[in-house]
Protein backbone atom coordinates (compact mmCIF):
# COMPACT_ATOMS: atom_id res chain seq x y z
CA UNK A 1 -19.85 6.19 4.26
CA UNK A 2 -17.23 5.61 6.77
CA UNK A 3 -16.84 2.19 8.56
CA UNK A 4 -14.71 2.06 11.45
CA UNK A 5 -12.71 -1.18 12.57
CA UNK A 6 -10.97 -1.64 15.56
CA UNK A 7 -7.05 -2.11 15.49
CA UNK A 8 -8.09 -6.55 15.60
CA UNK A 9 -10.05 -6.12 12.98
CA UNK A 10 -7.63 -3.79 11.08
CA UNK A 11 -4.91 -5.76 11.65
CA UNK A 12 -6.81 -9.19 10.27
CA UNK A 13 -7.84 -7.11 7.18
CA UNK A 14 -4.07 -6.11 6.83
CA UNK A 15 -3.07 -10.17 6.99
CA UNK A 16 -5.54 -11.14 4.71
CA UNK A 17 -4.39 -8.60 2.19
CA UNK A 18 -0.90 -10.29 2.20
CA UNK A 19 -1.77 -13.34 2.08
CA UNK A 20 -4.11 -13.23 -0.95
CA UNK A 21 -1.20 -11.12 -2.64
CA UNK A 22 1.11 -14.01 -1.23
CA UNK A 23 -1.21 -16.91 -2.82
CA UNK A 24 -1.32 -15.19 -6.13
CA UNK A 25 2.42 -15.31 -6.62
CA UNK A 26 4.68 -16.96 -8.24
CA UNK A 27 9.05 -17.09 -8.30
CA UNK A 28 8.68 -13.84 -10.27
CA UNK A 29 8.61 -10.73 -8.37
CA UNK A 30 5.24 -8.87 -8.91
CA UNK A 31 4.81 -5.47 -8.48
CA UNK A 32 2.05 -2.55 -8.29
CA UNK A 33 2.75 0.28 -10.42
CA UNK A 34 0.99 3.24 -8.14
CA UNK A 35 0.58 6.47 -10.61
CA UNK A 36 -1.20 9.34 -8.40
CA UNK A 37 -1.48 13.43 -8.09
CA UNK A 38 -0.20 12.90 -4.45
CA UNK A 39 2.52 10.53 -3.83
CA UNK A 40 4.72 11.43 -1.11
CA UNK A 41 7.80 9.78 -0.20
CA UNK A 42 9.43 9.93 3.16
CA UNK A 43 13.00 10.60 1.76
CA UNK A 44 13.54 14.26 0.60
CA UNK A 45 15.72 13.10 -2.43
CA UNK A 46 12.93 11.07 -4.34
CA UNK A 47 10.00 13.57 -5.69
CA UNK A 48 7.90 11.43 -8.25
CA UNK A 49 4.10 10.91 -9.10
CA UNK A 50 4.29 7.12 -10.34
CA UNK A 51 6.45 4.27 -8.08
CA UNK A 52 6.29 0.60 -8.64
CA UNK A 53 6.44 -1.45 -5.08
CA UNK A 54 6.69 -5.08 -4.61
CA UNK A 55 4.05 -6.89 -3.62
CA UNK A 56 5.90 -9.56 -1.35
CA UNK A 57 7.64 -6.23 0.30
CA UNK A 58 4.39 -4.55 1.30
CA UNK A 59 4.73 -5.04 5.24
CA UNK A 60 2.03 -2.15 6.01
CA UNK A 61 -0.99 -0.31 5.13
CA UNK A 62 -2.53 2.75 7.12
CA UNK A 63 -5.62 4.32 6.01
CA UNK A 64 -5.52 8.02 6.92
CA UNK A 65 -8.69 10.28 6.00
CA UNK A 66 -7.79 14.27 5.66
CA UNK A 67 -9.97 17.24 4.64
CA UNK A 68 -12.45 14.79 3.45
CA UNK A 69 -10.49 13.01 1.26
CA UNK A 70 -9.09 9.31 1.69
CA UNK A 71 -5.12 8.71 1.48
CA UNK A 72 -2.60 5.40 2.04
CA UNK A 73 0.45 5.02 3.65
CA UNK A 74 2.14 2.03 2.49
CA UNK A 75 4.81 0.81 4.01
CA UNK A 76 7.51 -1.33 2.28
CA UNK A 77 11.44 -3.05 2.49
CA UNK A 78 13.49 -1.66 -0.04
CA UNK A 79 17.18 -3.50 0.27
CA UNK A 80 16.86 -3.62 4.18
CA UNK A 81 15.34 0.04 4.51
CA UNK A 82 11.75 0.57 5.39
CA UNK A 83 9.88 3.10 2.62
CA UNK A 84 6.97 5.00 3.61
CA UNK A 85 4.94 6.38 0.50
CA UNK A 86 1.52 8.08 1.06
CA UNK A 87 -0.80 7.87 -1.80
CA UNK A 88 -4.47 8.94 -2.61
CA UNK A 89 -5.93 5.64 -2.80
CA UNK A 90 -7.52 3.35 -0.45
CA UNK A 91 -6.72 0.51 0.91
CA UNK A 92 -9.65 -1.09 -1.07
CA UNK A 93 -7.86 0.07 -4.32
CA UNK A 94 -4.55 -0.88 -3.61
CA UNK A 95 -6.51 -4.28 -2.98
CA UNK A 96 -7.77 -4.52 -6.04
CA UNK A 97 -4.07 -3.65 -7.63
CA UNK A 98 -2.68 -6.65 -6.22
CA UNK A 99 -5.19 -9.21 -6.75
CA UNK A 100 -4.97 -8.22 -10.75
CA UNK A 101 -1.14 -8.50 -11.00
């Protein structure tokens, strides 16, 4: 099933995420702790199949479908740096992550 949303509607979806992960917080960081086959990391130095992000950092998600198969870029601050990490999950999943932390 494939439902398409147009960049409004993507970008609402994308607000609402943060601020439900934003409501659910407290003073204590939280994190996600993302263990998948395919993590890939836009710095060559960092090769790893499990990264924890915080959830307050999360500025991005992009939904990118290849070969049939479903993959998300999240995008995150990491001390003043912007992190790009692409991960087989969707957006739906990573959803789900945050709302249980």
């Amino acid at each position: 099933m494939e439902i398409k949303l147009t960049d409004k509607q993507f970008e609402q979806l994308q607000a609402n995420l943060i601020q439900d992960a934003l409501k659910t917080m407290s003073n204590v960081p939280k994190f996600i702790d993302i263990k998948s086959e395919h993590i890939v990391i836009h710095r060559p130095d960092v090769n790893t199949n499990q990264i924890s992000i915080p959830i307050d950092k999360i500025t991005l998600l992009i939904n990118l479908e290849r070969e049939n198969r479903v993959f998300t870029e999240i995008h995150f601050n990491n001390n003043s740096v912007i992190d790009i990490i692409v991960v087989n999950l969707t957006i739906d999943e990573i959803k789900k992550m945050i709302r249980e932390v």
